[in-house]
Protein backbone atom coordinates (compact mmCIF):
# COMPACT_ATOMS: atom_id res chain seq x y z
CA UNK A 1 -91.05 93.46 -33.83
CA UNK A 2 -87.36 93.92 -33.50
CA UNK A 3 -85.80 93.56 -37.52
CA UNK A 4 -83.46 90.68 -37.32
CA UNK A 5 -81.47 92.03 -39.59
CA UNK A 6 -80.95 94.92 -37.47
CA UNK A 7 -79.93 92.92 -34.59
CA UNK A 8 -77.65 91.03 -36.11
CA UNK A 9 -76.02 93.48 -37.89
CA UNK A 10 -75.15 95.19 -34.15
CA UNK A 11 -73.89 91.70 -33.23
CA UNK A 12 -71.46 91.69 -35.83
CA UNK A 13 -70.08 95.22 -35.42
CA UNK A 14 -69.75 94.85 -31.75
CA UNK A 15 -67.69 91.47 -32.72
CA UNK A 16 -65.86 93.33 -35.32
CA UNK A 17 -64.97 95.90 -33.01
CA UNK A 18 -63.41 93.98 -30.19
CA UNK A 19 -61.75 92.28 -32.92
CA UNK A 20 -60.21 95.45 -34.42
CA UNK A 21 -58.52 96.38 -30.77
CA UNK A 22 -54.90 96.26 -32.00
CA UNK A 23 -52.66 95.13 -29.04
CA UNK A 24 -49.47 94.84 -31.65
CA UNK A 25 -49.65 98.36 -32.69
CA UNK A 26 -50.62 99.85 -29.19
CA UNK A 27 -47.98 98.35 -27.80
CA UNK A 28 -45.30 99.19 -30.31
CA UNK A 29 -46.15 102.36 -29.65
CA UNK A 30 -46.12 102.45 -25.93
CA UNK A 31 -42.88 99.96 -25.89
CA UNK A 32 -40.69 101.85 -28.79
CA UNK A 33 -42.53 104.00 -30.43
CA UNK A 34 -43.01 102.09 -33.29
CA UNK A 35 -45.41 101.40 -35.80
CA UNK A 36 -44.77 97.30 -35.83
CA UNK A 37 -46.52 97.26 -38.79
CA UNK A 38 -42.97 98.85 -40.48
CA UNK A 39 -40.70 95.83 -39.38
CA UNK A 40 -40.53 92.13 -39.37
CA UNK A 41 -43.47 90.61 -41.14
CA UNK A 42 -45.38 93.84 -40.92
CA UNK A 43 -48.22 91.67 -38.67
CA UNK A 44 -49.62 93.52 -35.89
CA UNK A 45 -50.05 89.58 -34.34
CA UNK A 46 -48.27 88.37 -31.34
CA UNK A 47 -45.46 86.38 -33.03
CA UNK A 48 -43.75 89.51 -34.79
CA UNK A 49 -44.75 91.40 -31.28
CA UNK A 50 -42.45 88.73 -30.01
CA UNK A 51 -39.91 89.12 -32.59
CA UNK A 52 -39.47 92.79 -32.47
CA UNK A 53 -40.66 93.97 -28.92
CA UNK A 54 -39.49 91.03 -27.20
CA UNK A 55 -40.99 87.73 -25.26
CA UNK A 56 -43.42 90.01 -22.40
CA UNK A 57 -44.92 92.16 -24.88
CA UNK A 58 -45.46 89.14 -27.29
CA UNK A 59 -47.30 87.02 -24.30
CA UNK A 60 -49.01 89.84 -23.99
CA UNK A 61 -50.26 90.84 -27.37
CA UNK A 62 -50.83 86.66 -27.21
CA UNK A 63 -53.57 87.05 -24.08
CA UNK A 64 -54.89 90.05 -25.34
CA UNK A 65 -55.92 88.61 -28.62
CA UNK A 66 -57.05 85.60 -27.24
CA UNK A 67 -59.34 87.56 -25.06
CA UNK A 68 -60.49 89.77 -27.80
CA UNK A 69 -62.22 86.08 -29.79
CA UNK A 70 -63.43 84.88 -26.13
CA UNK A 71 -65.15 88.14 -25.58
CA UNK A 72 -66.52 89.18 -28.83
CA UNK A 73 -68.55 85.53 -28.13
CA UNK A 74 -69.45 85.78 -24.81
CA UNK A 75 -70.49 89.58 -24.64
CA UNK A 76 -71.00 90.24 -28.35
CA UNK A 77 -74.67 88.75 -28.28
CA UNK A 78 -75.57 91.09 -24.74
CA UNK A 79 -74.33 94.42 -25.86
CA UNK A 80 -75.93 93.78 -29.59
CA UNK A 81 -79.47 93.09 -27.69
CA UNK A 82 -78.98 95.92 -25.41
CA UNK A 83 -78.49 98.12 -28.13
CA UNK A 84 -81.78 96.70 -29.95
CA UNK A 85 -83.97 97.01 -27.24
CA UNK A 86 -82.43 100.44 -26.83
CA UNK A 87 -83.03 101.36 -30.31
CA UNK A 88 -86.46 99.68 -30.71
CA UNK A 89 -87.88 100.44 -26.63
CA UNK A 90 -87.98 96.62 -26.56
CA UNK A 91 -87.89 94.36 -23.13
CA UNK A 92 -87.70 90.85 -25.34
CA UNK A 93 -84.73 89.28 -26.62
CA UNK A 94 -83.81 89.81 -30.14
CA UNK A 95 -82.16 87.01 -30.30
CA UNK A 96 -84.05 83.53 -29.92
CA UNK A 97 -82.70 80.79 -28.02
CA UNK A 98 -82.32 78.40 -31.05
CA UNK A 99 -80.03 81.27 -33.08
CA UNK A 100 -77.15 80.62 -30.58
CA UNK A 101 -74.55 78.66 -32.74
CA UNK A 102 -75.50 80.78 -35.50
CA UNK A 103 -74.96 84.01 -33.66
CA UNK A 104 -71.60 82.65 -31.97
CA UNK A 105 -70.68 81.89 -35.20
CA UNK A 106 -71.47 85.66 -36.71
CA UNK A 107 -69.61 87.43 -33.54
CA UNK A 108 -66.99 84.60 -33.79
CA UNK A 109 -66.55 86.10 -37.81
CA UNK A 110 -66.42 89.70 -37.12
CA UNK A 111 -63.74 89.66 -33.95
CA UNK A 112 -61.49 87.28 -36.18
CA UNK A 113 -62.07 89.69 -39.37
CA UNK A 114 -61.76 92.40 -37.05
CA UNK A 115 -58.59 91.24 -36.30
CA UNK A 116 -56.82 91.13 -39.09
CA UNK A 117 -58.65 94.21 -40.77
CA UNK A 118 -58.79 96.62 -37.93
CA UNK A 119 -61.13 99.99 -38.83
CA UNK A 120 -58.15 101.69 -36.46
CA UNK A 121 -55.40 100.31 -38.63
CA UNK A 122 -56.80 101.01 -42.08
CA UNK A 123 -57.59 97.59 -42.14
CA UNK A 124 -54.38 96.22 -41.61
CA UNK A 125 -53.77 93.85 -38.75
CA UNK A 126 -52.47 90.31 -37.71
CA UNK A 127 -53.29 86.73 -39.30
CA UNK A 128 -56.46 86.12 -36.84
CA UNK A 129 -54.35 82.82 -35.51
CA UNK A 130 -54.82 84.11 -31.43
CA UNK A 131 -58.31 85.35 -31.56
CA UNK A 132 -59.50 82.14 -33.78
CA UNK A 133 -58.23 79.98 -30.92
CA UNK A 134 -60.26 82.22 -28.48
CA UNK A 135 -63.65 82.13 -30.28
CA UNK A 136 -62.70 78.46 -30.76
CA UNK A 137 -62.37 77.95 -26.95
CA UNK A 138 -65.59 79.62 -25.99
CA UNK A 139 -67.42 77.97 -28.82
CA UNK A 140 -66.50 74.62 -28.24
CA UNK A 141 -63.62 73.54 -25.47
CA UNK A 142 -62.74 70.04 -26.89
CA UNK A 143 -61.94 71.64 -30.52
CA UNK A 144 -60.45 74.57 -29.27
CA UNK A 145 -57.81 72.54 -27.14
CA UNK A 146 -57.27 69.82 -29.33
CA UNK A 147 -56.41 73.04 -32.32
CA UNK A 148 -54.47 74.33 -29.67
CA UNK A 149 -52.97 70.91 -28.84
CA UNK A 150 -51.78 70.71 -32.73
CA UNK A 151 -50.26 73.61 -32.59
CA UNK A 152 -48.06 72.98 -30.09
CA UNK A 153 -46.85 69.98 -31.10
CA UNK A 154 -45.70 70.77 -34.31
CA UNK A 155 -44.05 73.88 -32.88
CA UNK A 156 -42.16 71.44 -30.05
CA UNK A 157 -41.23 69.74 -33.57
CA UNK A 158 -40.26 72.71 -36.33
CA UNK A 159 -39.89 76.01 -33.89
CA UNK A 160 -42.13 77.22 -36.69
CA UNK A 161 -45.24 79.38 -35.47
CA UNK A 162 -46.88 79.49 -38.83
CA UNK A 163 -46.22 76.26 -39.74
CA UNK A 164 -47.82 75.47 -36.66
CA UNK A 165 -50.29 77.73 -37.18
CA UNK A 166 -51.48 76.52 -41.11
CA UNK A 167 -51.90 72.80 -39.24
CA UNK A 168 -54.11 74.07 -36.64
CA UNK A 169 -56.45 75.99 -39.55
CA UNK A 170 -56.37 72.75 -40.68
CA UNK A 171 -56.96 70.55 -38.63
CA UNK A 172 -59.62 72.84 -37.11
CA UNK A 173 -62.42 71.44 -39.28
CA UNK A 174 -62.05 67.74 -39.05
CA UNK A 175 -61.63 68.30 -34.85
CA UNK A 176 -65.17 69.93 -35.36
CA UNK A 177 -66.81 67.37 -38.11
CA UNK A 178 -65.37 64.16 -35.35
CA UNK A 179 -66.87 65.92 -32.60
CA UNK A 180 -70.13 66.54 -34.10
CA UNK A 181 -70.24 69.96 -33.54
CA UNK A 182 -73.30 72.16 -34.87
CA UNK A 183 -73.19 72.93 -38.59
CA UNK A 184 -72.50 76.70 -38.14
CA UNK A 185 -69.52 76.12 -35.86
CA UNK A 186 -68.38 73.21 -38.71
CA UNK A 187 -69.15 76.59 -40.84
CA UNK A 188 -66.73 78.70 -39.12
CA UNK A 189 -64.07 76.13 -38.47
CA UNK A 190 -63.72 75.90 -42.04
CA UNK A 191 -64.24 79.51 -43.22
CA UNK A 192 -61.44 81.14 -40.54
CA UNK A 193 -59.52 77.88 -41.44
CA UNK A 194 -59.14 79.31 -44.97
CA UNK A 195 -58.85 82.85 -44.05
CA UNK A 196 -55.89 81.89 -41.39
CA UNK A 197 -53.98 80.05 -44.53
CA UNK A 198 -54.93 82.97 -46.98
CA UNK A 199 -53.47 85.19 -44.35
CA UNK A 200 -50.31 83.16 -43.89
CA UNK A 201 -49.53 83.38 -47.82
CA UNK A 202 -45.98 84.98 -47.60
CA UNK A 203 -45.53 82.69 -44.69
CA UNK A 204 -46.16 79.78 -47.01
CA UNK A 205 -43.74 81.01 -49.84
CA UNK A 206 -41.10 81.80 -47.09
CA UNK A 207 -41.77 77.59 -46.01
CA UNK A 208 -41.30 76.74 -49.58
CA UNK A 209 -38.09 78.89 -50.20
CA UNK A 210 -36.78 77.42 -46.61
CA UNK A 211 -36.30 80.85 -45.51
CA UNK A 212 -39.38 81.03 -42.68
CA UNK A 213 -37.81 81.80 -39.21
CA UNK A 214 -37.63 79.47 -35.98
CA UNK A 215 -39.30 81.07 -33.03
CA UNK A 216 -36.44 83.03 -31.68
CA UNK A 217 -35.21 84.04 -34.85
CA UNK A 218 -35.68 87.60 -36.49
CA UNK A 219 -36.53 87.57 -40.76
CA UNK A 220 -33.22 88.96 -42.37
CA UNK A 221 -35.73 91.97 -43.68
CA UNK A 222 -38.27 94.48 -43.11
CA UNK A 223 -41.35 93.48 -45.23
CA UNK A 224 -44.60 95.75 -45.33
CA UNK A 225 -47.99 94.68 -44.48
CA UNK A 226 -49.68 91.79 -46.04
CA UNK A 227 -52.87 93.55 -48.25
């Protein structure tokens, strides 16, 4: 019998993986020949893509890293059961049917930690807030678009993406609870919920001091890479 363990440990490197794709660097490279990671907040994440390469490469970086969340879900749990059968000379399914919101859950995990702690980067990256939303979207619709829905409406209100940002990780988990979603995906609204706020701690001093940028606006200083 295929080990479980096994399998799902393929699920989440193939998650992880897609995750770790980093669209800010690549294209500060390609664009400038930068390494992005030297200027602005030092994120590789679409809004200091925006703020240093300008508004095309940030969309950009935006769809790519929204695709990277959607796909680690929807392919992540094929290519880790290819690679068991392939591995064990198996024709079943690793994966049982009643594992599914566990196992989006696990690939949802890896692409978002993948994200922000890219193996290409030295595990550096962005703040996970794009390819949340996409694992969010595949995972559940209704939760994904009412995060998404949050988001934009405090950023018609501030002009602050991680403002906006911190109330969608936020608001994440209650959209989930009210909607009476499985317990894993309650799970992982909370857990990235937390990781997106941890990631957005200079973000949150920069909100206290009043000295976070509007969307449009560039920060007054290089800063390097949050740890």
């Amino acid at each position: 019998m295929i080990n479980p363990f096994l399998a799902s440990s393929l699920l989440f490197l193939v998650a992880y993986l897609l995750g770790s794709l980093p669209t800010g660097y690549l294209l500060g490279k390609y664009i400038k020949g930068i390494d992005i990671r030297e200027y602005g907040s030092g994120s590789t994440g679409a809004t200091n893509v925006l703020r240093i390469l300008g508004k095309p490469a940030g969309i950009t970086a935006l769809v790519i890293d929204l695709l990277k969340g959607m796909m680690a879900v929807t392919f992540g749990v094929p290519v880790a059961s290819a690679l068991a059968k392939g591995i064990y000379l198996a024709d079943f399914n690793p994966f049982p049917e009643t594992w599914k919101p566990w196992l989006v859950t696990l690939a949802g995990i890896g692409a978002v930690i993948g994200h922000s702690k890219s193996v290409f980067l030295n595990f550096s990256g962005g703040k996970s807030v794009a390819t949340s939303l996409g694992v969010l979207l595949m995972m559940s619709p209704a939760v994904g678009l009412g995060t998404l829905g949050s988001f934009l409406a405090v950023l018609g209100v501030s002009r602050i993406v991680s403002l906006s940002s911190i109330t969608g990780a936020i608001i994440v988990t209650f959209l989930m609870i009210f909607l009476k979603q499985p317990l894993p995906y309650i799970l992982f609204a909370a857990v990235a919920g937390i990781y997106v706020i941890v990631r957005h701690r200079s973000n949150i001093d920069r909100l206290i001091a009043g000295t976070e940028p509007r969307l449009g606006q560039k920060l007054e200083e290089n800063l390097t890479a949050e740890p």
